[in-house]
C-alpha atoms as a PDB file:
ATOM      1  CA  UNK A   1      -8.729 -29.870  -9.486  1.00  0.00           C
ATOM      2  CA  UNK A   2      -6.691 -26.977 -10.067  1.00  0.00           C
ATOM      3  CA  UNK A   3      -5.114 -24.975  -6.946  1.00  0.00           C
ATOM      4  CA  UNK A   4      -3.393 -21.465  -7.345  1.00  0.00           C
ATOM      5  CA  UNK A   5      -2.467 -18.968  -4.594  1.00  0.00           C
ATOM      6  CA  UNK A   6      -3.739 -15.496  -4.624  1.00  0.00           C
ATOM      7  CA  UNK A   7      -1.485 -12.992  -4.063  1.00  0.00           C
ATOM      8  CA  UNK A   8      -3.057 -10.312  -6.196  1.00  0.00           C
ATOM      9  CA  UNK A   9      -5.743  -9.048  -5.535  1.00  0.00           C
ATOM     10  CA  UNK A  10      -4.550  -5.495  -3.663  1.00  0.00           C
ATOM     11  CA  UNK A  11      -3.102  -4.490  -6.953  1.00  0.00           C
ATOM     12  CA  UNK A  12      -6.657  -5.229  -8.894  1.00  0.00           C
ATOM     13  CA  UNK A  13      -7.977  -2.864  -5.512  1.00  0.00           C
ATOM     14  CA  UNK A  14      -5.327  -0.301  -7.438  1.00  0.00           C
ATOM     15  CA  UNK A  15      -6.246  -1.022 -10.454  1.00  0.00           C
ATOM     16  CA  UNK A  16     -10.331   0.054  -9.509  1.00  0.00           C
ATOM     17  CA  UNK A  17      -8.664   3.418  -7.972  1.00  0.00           C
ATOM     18  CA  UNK A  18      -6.765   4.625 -10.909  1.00  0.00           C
ATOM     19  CA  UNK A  19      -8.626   3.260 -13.619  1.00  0.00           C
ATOM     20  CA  UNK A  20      -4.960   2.649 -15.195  1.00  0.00           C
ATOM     21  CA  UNK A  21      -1.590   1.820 -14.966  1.00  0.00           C
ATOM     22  CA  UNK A  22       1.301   3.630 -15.560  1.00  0.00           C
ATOM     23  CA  UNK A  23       5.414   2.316 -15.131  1.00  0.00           C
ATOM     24  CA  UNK A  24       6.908   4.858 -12.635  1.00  0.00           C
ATOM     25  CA  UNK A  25      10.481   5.474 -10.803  1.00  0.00           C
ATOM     26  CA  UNK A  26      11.896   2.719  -8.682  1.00  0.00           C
ATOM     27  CA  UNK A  27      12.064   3.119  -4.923  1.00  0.00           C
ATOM     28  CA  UNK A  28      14.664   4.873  -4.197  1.00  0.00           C
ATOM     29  CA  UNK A  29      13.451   7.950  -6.353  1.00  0.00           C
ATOM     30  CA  UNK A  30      10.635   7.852  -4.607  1.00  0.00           C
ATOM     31  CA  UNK A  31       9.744  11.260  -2.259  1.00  0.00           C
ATOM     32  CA  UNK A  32      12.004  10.385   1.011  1.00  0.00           C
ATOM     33  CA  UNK A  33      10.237  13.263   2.906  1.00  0.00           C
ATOM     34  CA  UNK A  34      11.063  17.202   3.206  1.00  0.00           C
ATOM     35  CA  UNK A  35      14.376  17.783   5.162  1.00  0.00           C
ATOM     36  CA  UNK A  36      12.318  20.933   6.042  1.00  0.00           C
ATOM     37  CA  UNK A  37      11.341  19.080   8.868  1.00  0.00           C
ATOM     38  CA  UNK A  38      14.781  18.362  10.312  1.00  0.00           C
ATOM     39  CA  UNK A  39      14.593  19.334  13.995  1.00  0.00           C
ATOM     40  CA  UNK A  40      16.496  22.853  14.527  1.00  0.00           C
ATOM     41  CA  UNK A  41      19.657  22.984  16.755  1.00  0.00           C
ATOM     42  CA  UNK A  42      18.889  22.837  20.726  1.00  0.00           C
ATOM     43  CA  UNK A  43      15.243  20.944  20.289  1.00  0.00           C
ATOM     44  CA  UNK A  44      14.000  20.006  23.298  1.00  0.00           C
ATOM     45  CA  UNK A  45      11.043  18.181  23.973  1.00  0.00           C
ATOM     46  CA  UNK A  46       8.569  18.763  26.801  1.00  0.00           C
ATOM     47  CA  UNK A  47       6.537  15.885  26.599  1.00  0.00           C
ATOM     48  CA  UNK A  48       3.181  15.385  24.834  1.00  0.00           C
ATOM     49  CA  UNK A  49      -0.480  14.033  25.821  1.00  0.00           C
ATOM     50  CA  UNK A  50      -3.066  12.542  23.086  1.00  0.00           C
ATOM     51  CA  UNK A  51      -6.525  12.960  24.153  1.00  0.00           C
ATOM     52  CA  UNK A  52      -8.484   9.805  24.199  1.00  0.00           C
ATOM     53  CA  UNK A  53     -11.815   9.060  25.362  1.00  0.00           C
ATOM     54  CA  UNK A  54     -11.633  12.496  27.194  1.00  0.00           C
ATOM     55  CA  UNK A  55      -8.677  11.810  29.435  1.00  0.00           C
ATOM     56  CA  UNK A  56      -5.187  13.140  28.068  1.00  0.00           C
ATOM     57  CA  UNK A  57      -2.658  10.815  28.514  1.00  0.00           C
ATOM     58  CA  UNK A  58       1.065  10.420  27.492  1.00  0.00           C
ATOM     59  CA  UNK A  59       0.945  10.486  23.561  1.00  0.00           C
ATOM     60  CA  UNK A  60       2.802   6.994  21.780  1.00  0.00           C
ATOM     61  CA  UNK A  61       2.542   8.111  17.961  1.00  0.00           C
ATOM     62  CA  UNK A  62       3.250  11.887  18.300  1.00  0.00           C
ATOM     63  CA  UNK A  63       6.070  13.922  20.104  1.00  0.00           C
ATOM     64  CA  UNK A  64       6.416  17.423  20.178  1.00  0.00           C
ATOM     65  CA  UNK A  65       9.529  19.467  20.442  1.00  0.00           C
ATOM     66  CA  UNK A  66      10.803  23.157  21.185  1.00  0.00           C
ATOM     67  CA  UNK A  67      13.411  25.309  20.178  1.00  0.00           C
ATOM     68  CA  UNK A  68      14.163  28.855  19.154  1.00  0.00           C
ATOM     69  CA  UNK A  69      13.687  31.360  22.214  1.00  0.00           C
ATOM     70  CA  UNK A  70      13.766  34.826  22.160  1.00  0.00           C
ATOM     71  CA  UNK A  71      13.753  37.395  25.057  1.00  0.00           C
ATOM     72  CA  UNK A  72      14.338  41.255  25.133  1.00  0.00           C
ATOM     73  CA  UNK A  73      17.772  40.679  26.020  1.00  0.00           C
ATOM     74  CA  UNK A  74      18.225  41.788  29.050  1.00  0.00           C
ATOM     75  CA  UNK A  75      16.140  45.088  30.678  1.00  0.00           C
ATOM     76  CA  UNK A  76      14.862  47.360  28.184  1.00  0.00           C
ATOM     77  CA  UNK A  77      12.850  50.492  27.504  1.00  0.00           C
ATOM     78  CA  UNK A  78      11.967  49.480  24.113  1.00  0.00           C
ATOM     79  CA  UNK A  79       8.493  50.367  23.092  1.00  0.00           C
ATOM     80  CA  UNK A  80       7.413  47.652  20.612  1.00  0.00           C
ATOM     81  CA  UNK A  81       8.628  44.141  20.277  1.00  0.00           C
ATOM     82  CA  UNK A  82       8.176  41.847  17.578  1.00  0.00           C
ATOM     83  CA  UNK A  83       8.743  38.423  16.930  1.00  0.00           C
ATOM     84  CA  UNK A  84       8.063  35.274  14.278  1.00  0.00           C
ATOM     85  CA  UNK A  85       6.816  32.016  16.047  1.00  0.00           C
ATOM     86  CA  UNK A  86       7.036  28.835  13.509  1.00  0.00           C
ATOM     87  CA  UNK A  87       4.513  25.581  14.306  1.00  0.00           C
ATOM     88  CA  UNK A  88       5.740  23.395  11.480  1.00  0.00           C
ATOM     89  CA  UNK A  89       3.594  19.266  11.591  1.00  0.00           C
ATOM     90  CA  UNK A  90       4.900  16.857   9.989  1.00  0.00           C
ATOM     91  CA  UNK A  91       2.715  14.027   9.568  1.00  0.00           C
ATOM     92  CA  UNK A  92       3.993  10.489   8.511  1.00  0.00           C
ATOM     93  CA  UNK A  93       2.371   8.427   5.725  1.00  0.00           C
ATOM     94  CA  UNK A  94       0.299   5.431   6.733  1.00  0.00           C
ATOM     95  CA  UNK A  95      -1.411   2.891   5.444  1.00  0.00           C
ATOM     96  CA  UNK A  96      -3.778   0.060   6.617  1.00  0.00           C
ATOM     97  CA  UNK A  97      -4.937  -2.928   4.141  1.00  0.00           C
ATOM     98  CA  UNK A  98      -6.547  -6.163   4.018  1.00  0.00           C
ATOM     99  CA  UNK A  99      -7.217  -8.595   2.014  1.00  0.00           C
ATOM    100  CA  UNK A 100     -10.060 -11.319   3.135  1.00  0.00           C
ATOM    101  CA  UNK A 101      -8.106 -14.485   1.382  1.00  0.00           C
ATOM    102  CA  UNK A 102      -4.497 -14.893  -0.049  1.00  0.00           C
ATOM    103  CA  UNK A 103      -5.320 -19.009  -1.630  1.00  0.00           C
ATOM    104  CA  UNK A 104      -7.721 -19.690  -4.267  1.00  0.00           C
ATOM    105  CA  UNK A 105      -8.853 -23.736  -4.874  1.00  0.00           C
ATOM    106  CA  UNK A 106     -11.023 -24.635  -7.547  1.00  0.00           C
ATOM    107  CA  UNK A 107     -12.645 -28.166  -8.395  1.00  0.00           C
ATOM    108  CA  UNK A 108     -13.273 -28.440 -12.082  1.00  0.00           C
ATOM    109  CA  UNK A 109     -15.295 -31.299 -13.598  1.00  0.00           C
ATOM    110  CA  UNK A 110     -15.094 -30.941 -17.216  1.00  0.00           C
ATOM    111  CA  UNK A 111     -13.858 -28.306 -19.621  1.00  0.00           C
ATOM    112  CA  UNK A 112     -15.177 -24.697 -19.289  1.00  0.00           C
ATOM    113  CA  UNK A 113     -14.529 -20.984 -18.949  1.00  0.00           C
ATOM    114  CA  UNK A 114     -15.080 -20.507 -15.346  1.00  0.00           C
ATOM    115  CA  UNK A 115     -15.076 -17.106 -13.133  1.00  0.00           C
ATOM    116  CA  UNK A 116     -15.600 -16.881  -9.279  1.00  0.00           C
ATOM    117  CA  UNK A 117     -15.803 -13.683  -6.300  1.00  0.00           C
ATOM    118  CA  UNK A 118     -12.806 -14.117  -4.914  1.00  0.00           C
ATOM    119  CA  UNK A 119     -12.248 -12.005  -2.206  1.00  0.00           C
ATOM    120  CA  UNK A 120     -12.704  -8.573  -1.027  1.00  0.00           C
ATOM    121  CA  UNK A 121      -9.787  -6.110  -0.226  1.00  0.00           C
ATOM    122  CA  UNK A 122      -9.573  -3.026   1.084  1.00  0.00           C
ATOM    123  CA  UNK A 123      -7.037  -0.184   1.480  1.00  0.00           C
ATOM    124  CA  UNK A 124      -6.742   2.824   3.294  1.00  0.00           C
ATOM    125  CA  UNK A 125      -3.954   5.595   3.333  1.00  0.00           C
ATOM    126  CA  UNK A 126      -3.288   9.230   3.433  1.00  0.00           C
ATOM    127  CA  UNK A 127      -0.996   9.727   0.299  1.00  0.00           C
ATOM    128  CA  UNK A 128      -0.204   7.902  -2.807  1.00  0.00           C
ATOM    129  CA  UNK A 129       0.546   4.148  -2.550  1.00  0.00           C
ATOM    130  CA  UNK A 130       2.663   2.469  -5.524  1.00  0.00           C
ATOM    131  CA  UNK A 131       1.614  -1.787  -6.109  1.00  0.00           C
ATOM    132  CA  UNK A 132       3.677  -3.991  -7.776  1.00  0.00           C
ATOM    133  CA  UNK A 133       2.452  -7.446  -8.895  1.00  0.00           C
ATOM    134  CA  UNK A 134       2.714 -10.278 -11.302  1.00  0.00           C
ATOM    135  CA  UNK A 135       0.968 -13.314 -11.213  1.00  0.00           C
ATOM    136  CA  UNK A 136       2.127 -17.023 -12.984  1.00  0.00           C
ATOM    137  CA  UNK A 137      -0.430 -19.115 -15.362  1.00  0.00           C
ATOM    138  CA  UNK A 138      -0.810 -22.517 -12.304  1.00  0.00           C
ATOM    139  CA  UNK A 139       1.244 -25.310 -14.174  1.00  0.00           C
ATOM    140  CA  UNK A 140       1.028 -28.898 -14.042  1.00  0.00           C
ATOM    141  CA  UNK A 141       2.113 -30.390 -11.127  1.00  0.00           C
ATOM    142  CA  UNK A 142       2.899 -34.118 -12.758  1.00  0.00           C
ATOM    143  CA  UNK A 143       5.471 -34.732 -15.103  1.00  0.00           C
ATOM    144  CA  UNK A 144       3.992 -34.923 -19.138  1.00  0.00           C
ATOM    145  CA  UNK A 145       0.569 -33.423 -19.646  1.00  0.00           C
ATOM    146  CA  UNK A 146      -0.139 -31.753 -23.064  1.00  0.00           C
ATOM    147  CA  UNK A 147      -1.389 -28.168 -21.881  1.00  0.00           C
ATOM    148  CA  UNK A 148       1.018 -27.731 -18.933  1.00  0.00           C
ATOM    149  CA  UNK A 149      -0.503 -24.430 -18.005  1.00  0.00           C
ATOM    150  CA  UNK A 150      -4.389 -22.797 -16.950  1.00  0.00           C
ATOM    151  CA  UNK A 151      -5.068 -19.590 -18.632  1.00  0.00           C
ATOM    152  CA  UNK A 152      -6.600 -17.230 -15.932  1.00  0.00           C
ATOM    153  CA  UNK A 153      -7.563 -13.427 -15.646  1.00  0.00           C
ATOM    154  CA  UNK A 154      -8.111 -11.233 -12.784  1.00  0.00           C
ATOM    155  CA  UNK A 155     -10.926  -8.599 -12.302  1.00  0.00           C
ATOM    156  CA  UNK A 156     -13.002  -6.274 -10.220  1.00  0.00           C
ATOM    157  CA  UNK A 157     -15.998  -5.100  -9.204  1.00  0.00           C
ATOM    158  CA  UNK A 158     -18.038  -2.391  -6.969  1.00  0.00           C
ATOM    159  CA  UNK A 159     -21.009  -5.072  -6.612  1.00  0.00           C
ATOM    160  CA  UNK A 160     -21.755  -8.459  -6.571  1.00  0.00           C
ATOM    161  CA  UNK A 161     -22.497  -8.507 -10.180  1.00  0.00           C
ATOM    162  CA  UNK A 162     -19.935 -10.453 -13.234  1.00  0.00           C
ATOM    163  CA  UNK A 163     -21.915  -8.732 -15.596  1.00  0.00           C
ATOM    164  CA  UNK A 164     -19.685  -5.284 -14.024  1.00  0.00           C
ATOM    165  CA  UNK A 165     -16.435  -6.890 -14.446  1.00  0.00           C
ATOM    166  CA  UNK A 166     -16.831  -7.988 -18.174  1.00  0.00           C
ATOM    167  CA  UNK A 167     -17.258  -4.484 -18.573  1.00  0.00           C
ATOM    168  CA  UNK A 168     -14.483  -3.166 -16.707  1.00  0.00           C
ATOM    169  CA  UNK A 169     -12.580  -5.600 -18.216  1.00  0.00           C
ATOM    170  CA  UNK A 170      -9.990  -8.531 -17.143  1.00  0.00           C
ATOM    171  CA  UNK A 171      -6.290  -8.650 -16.477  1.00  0.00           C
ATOM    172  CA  UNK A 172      -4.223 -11.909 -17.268  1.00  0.00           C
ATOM    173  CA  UNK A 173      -1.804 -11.791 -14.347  1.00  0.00           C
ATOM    174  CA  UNK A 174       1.011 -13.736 -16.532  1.00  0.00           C
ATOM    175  CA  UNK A 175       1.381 -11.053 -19.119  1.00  0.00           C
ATOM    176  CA  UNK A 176       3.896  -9.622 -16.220  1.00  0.00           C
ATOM    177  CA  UNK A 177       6.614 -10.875 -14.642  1.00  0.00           C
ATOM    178  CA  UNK A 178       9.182 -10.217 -11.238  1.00  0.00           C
ATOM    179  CA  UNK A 179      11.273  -8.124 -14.424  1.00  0.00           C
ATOM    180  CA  UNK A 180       8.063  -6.429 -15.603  1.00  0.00           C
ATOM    181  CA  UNK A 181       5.644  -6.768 -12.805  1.00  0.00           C
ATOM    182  CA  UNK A 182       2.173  -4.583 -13.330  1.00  0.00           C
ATOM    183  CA  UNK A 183       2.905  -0.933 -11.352  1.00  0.00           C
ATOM    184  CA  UNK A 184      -0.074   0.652 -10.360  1.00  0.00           C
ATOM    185  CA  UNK A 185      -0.329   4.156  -8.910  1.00  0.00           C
ATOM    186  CA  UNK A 186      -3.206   4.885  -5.996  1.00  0.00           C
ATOM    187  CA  UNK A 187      -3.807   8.682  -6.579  1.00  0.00           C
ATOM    188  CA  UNK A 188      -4.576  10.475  -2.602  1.00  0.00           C
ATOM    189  CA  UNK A 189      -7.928  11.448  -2.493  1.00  0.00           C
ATOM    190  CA  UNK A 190     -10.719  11.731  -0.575  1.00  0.00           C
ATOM    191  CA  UNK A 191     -11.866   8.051  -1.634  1.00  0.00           C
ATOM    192  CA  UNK A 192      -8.480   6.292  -0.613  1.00  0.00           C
ATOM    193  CA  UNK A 193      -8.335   8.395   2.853  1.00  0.00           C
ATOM    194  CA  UNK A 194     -11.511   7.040   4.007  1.00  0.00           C
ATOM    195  CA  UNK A 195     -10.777   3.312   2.699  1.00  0.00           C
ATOM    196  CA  UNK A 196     -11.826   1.711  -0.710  1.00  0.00           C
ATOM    197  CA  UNK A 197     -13.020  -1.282  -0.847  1.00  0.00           C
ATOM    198  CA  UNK A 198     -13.552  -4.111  -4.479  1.00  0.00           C
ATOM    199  CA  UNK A 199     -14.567  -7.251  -5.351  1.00  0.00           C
ATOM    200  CA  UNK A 200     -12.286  -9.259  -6.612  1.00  0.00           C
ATOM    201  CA  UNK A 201     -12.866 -11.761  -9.086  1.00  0.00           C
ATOM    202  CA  UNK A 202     -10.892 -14.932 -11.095  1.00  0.00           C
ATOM    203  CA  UNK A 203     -11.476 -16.586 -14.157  1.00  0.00           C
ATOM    204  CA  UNK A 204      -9.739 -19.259 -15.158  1.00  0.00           C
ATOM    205  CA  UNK A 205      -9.968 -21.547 -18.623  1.00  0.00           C
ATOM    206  CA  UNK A 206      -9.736 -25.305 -18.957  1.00  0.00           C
ATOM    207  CA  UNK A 207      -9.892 -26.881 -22.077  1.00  0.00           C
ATOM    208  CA  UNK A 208      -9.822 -30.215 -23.587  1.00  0.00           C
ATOM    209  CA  UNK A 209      -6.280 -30.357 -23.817  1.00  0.00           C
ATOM    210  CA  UNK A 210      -5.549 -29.945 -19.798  1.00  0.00           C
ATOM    211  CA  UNK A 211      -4.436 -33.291 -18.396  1.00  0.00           C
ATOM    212  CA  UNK A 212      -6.423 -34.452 -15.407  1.00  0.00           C
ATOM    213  CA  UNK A 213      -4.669 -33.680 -11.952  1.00  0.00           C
ATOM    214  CA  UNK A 214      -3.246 -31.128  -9.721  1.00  0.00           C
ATOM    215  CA  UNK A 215      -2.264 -27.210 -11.718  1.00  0.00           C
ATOM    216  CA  UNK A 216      -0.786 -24.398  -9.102  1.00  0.00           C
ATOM    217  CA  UNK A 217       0.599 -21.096  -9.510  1.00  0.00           C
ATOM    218  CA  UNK A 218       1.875 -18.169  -7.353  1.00  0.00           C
ATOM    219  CA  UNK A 219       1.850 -14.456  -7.397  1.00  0.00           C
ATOM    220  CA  UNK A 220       3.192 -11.528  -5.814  1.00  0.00           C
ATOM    221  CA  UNK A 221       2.252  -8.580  -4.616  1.00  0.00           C
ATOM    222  CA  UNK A 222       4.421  -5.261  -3.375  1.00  0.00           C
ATOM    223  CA  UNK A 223       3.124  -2.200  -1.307  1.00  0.00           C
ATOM    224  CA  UNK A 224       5.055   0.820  -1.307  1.00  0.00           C
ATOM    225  CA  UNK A 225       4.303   3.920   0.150  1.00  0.00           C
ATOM    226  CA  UNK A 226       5.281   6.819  -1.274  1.00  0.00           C
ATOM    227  CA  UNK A 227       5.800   9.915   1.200  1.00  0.00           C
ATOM    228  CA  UNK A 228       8.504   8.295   3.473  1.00  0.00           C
ATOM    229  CA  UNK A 229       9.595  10.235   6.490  1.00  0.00           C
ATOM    230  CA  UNK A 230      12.897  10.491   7.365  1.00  0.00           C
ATOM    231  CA  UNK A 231      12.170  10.034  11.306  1.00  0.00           C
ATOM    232  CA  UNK A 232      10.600   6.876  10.526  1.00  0.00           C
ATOM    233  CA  UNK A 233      12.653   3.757  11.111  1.00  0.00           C
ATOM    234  CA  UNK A 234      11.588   1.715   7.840  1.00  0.00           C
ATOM    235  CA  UNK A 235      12.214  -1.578  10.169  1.00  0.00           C
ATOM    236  CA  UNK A 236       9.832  -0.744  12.248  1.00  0.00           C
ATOM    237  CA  UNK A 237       7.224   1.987  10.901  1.00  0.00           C
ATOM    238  CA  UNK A 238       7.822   3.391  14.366  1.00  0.00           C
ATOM    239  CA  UNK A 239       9.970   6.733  15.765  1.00  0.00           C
ATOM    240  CA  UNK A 240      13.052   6.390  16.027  1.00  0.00           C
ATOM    241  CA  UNK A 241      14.786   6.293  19.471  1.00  0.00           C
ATOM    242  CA  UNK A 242      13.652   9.319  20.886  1.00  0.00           C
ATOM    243  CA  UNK A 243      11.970  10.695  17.850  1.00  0.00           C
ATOM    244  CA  UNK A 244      15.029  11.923  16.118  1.00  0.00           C
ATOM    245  CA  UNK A 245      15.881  10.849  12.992  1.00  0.00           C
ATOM    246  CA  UNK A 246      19.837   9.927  11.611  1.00  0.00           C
ATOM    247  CA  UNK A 247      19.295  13.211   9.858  1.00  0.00           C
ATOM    248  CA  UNK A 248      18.317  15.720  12.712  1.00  0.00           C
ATOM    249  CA  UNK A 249      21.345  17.774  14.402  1.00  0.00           C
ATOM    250  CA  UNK A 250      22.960  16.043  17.316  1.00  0.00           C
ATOM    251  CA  UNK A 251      21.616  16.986  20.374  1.00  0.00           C
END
């Protein structure tokens, strides 16, 4: 029997998206969000309403604020006024994935290239999303054995069909490491802001040489995304107290 857990199979979701892979900047390089949307001096906020299911009610993942005023200081027989009014949004990056299984068990009787569906994942986001992942060969549990380690390969698919991942093509999720993981790139689009959704697929290869017994191995997968507001407390994904951010002007 050989036992692995699956960590991986987001990043193959990636993988389907781009159609490559590509290394890019670490984290902290990544966009943090434009300080054009720090709040001006003397914001004050009037309260908001979201309108749901035709009522308006007190709004939990928006808050509006005011600043700026202008008047015709004081009486005046002026003519013609004219002023600039500013509506700046800023809209926060999200994300929502899933993944139907995170363990993969096989039972294998005798020597063989096997493949199996695996699970399907889907994510969803409104800006690029960055996946890191690397994947280990699943070793031999027991002391000795003469092939300690189980080849296996990762792919995907838009169907139920094998015959579409052959042609895609497989990934061996050992040729990467935590020091080198795989860094795939999910472009925005259309596609990715409504949700994409793969099979994903294993193969795996036992051969003669495989002791009898128990094999596992571990992978890991990172999300990352990419447009990073400022106002959003990373601990959370939620405002900060208030809605201000360490960076806005002291109120």
């Amino acid at each position: 029997m050989v036992r692995k857990v699956l960590f991986l199979s987001l990043a193959i979701v990636a993988l389907a998206a781009v159609g490559a892979f590509a290394q890019i900047p670490p984290l902290n390089d990544y966009d943090t969000g434009y300080k054009g949307d720090l709040l001006p001096d003397g914001s004050t906020t009037p309260g908001t309403y979201e309108l749901r299911d035709g009522a308006w009610i007190p709004a939990v993942y928006a808050i509006a604020w005011n600043s700026g005023g202008a008047d015709s200081d004081g009486i005046s027989n002026k003519p013609v006024f004219t002023f600039e009014i500013t509506n700046h949004v800023s809209v926060a990056q999200w994300i929502n994935w899933s993944i139907s299984g995170t363990r993969k068990d096989w039972r294998v009787l005798r020597p063989g290239t096997y493949a199996s569906d695996s699970v399907t994942a889907r994510i969803q986001s409104n800006n690029d999303v960055v996946i890191e992942f690397y994947a280990e060969d699943p070793e031999y549990l027991s002391d000795g054995g003469v092939t300690r380690t189980i080849p296996k390969w990762f792919g995907y698919s838009e169907t139920d069909q094998i015959d579409e991942v052959d042609n895609r093509g497989w990934w061996r999720g050992s040729d990467f490491s935590s020091d080198n993981p795989l860094v795939i790139r999910v472009r925005d689009s259309a596609g990715l802001h409504s949700g994409l959704t793969y099979k994903i697929w294993e193969k795996i290869e036992v051969l003669p040489s495989h002791s009898s017994s128990d094999y596992e191995g571990k992978g890991y997968v990172t999300i990352y995304l990419t447009n990073v507001k400022h106002w959003v407390d990373p601990d959370t994904g939620d405002f900060y107290e208030g809605g201000r951010s360490p960076y806005d002007p002291e109120v």
